[in-house]
Protein backbone atom coordinates (compact mmCIF):
# COMPACT_ATOMS: atom_id res chain seq x y z
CA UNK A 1 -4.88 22.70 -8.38
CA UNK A 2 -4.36 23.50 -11.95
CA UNK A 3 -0.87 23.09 -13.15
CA UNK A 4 -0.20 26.81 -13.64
CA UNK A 5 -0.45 26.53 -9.44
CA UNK A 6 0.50 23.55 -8.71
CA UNK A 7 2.85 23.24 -5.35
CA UNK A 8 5.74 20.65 -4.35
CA UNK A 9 5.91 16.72 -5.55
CA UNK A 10 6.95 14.01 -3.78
CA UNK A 11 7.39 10.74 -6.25
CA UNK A 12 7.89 7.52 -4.03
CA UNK A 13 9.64 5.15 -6.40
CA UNK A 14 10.34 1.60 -4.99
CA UNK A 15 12.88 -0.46 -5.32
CA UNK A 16 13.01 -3.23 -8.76
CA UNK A 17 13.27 -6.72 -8.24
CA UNK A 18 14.75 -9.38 -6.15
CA UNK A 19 15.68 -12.48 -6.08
CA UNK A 20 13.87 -12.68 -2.06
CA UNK A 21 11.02 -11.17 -4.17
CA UNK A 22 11.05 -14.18 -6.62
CA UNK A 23 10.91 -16.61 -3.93
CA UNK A 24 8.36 -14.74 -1.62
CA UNK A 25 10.90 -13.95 1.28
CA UNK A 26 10.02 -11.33 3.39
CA UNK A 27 13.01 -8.81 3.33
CA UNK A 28 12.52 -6.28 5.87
CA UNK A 29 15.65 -5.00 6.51
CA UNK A 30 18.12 -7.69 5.07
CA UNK A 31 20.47 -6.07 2.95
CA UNK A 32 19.49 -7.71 -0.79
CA UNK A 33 20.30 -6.68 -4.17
CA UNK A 34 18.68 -6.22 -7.14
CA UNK A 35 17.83 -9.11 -10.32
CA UNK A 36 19.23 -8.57 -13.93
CA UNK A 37 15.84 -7.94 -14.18
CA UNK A 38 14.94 -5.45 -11.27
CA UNK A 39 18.16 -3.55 -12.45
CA UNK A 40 16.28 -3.14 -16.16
CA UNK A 41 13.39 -2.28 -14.74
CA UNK A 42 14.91 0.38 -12.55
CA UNK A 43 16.72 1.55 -16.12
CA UNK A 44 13.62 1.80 -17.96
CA UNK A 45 11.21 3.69 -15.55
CA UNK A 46 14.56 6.10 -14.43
CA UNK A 47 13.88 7.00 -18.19
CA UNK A 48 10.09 8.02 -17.42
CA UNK A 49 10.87 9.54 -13.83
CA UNK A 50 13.33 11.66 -15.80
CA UNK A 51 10.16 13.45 -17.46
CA UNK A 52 9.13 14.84 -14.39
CA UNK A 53 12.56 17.07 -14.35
CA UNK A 54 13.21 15.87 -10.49
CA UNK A 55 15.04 18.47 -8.09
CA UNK A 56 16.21 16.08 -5.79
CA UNK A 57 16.57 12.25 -4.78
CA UNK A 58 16.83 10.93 -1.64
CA UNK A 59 17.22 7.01 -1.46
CA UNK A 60 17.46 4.27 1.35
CA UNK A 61 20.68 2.98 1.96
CA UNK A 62 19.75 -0.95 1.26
CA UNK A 63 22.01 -1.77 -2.23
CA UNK A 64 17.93 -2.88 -3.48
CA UNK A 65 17.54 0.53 -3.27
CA UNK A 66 20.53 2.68 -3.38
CA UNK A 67 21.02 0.91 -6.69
CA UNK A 68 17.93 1.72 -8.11
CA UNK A 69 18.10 5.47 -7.57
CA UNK A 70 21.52 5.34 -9.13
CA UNK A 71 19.76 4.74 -12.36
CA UNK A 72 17.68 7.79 -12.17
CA UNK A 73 21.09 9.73 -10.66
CA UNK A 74 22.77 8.24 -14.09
CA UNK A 75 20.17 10.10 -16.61
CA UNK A 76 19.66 13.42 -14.62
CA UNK A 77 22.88 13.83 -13.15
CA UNK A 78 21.40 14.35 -9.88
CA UNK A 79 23.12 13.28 -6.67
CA UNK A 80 21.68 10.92 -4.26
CA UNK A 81 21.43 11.37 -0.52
CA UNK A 82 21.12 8.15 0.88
CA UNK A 83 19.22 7.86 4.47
CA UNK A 84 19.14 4.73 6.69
CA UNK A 85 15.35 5.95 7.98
CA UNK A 86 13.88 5.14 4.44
CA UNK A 87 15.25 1.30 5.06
CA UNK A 88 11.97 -1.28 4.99
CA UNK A 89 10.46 -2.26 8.38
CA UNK A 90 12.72 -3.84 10.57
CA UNK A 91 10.82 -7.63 11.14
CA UNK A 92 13.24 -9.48 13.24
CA UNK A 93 12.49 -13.22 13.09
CA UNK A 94 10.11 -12.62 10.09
CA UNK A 95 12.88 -12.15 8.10
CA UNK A 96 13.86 -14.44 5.56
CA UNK A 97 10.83 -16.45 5.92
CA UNK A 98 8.24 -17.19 3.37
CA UNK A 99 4.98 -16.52 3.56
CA UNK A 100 3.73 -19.74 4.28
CA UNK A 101 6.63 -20.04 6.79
CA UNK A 102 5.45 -17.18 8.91
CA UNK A 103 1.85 -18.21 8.79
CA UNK A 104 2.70 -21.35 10.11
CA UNK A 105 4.98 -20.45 12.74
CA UNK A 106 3.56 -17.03 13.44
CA UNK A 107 -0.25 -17.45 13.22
CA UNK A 108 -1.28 -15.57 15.95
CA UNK A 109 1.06 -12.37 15.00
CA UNK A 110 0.22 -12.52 11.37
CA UNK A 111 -3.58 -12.72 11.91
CA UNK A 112 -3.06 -9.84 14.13
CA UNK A 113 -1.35 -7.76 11.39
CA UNK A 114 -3.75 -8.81 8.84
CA UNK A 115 -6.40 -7.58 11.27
CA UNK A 116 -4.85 -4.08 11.63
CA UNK A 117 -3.89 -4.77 15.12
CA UNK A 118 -0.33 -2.68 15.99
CA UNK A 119 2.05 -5.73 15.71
CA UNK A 120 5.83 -5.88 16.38
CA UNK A 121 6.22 -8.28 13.35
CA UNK A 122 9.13 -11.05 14.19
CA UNK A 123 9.97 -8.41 17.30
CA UNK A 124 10.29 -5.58 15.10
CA UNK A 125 9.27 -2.35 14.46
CA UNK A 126 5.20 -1.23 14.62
CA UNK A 127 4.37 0.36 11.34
CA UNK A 128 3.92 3.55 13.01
CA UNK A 129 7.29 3.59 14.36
CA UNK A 130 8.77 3.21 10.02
CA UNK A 131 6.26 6.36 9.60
CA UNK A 132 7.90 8.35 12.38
CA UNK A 133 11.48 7.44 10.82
CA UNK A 134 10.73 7.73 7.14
CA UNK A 135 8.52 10.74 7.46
CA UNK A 136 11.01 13.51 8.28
CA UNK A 137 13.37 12.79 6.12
CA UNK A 138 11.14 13.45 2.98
CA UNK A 139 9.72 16.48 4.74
CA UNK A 140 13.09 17.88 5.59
CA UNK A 141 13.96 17.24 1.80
CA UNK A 142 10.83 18.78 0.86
CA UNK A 143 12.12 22.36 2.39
CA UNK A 144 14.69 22.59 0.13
CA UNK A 145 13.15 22.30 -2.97
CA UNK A 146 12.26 25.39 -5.06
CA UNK A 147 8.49 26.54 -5.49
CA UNK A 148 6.96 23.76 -7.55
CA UNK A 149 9.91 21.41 -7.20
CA UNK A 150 9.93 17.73 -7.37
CA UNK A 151 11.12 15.69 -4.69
CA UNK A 152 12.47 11.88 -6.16
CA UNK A 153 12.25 9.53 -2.62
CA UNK A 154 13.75 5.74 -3.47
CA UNK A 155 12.38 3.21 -0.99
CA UNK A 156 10.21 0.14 0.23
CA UNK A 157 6.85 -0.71 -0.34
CA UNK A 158 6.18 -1.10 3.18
CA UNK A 159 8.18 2.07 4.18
CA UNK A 160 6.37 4.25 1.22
CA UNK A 161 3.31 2.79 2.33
CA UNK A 162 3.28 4.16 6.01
CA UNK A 163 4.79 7.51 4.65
CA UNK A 164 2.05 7.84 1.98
CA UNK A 165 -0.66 7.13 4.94
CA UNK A 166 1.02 9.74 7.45
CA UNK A 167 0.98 12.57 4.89
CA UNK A 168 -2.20 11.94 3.86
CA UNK A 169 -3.40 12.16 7.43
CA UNK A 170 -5.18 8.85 7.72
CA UNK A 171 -5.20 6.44 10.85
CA UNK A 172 -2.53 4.35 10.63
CA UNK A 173 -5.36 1.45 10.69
CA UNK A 174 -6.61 2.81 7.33
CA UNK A 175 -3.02 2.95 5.66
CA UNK A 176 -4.16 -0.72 4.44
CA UNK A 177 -6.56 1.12 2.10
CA UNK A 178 -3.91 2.06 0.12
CA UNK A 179 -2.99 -0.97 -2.28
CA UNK A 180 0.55 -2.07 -2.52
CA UNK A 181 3.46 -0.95 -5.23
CA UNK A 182 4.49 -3.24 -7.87
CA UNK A 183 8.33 -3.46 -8.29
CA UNK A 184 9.87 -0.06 -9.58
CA UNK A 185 6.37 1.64 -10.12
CA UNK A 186 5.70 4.92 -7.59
CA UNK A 187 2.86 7.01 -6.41
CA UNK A 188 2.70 11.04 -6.53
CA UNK A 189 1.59 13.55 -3.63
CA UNK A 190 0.89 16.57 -4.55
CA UNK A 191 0.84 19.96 -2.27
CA UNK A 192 -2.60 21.32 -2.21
CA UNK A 193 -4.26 23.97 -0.19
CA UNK A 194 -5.22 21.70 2.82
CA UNK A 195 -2.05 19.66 2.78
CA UNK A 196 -0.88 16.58 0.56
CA UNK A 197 -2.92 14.91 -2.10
CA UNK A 198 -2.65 11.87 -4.02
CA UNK A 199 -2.05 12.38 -7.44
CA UNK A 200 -0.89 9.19 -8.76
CA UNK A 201 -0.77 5.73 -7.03
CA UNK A 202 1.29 2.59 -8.20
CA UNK A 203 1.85 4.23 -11.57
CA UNK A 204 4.45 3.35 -14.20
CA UNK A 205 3.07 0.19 -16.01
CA UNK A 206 0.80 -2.02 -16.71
CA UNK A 207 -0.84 -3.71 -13.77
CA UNK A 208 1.47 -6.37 -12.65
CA UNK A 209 1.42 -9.15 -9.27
CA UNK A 210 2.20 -6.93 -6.28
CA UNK A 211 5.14 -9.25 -4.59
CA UNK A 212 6.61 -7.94 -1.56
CA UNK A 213 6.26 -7.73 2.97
CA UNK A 214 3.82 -5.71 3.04
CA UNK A 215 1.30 -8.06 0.93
């Protein structure tokens, strides 16, 4: 689609840094805040999100990312509607663990995930299960945005991963094929005649590590 016809946005935006980011913690659903630094970098790319003249922004209620989004809510002016079913995958006993830590006490559940196999990670929540949560709450924002309007959604990289994946239409084994989101970059979908597109993916600067669960 040109841009003279181009339909609705969605930009998924996660969340800036943490200090469980720093130290390779799997977060899941634990309630932690931003760095000094993940608060700048929310600042600065708020600053480039504001370009894309957002309609609306709709934000997990985690402070990680509630306070992002209050960034971009601080240069448009825009209100936030915060929603509990764009929180990160619930992962039980994973949480708080290290990597390492869950390899070695989880081996047969993490080389079951890493295979693509439907794992309840820690006793959690199935990746499909964060899709069917996270999903109709963007679409449900998505209705009330004028023709061509932009749709801001502040969340997880795990959580925008399985949404991406769902509106796309791909197998949930395939949403691996999408690559993860570096801290405070975002990824566009685009309306197009057949449904949603990807426009942009992991966008917003240059390439950096990609720390975070779903890794």
């Amino acid at each position: 689609m040109n841009g003279s016809s181009r339909g609705r946005r969605v930009v998924f935006w996660r969340h800036g840094q943490t200090p469980w980011n720093l130290e390779g913690r799997f977060q899941g659903s634990t309630d932690i805040p931003l760095t000094e630094t993940g608060t700048a970098q929310a600042r600065r790319a708020a600053r480039l999100l504001a370009a894309l003249s957002p309609d609306a922004v709709v934000a997990s209620d985690l402070q990680r990312a509630a306070d992002t989004a209050a960034e971009l809510a601080a240069v448009t002016g825009i209100e936030v509607v915060h929603d509990a079913g764009l929180r990160e995958t619930y992962a039980g006993s994973w949480q708080g663990l290290t990597n390492q830590e869950i390899q070695e006490q989880y081996a047969e559940e993490y080389r079951a995930w890493k295979l693509g196999e439907p794992v309840r990670r820690g006793g959690g929540e199935l990746g499909t299960e964060v899709a069917d949560r996270a999903v109709p709450v963007v679409l449900d924002a998505v209705k009330n945005l004028p023709d061509r309007g932009t749709l801001v959604v502040v969340s997880h990289g795990g959580t925008i991963r399985m949404a991406i994946g769902r509106m796309l239409g791909l197998d949930s084994y395939h949403w691996e094929a999408l690559g993860g989101l570096s801290n405070c970059c975002w990824s566009i979908l685009g309306e197009g005649a057949r449904g949603w597109r990807l426009l942009e993916h992991n966008a917003g600067t240059l390439p950096e590590p990609v720390i975070g669960d779903d890794t």
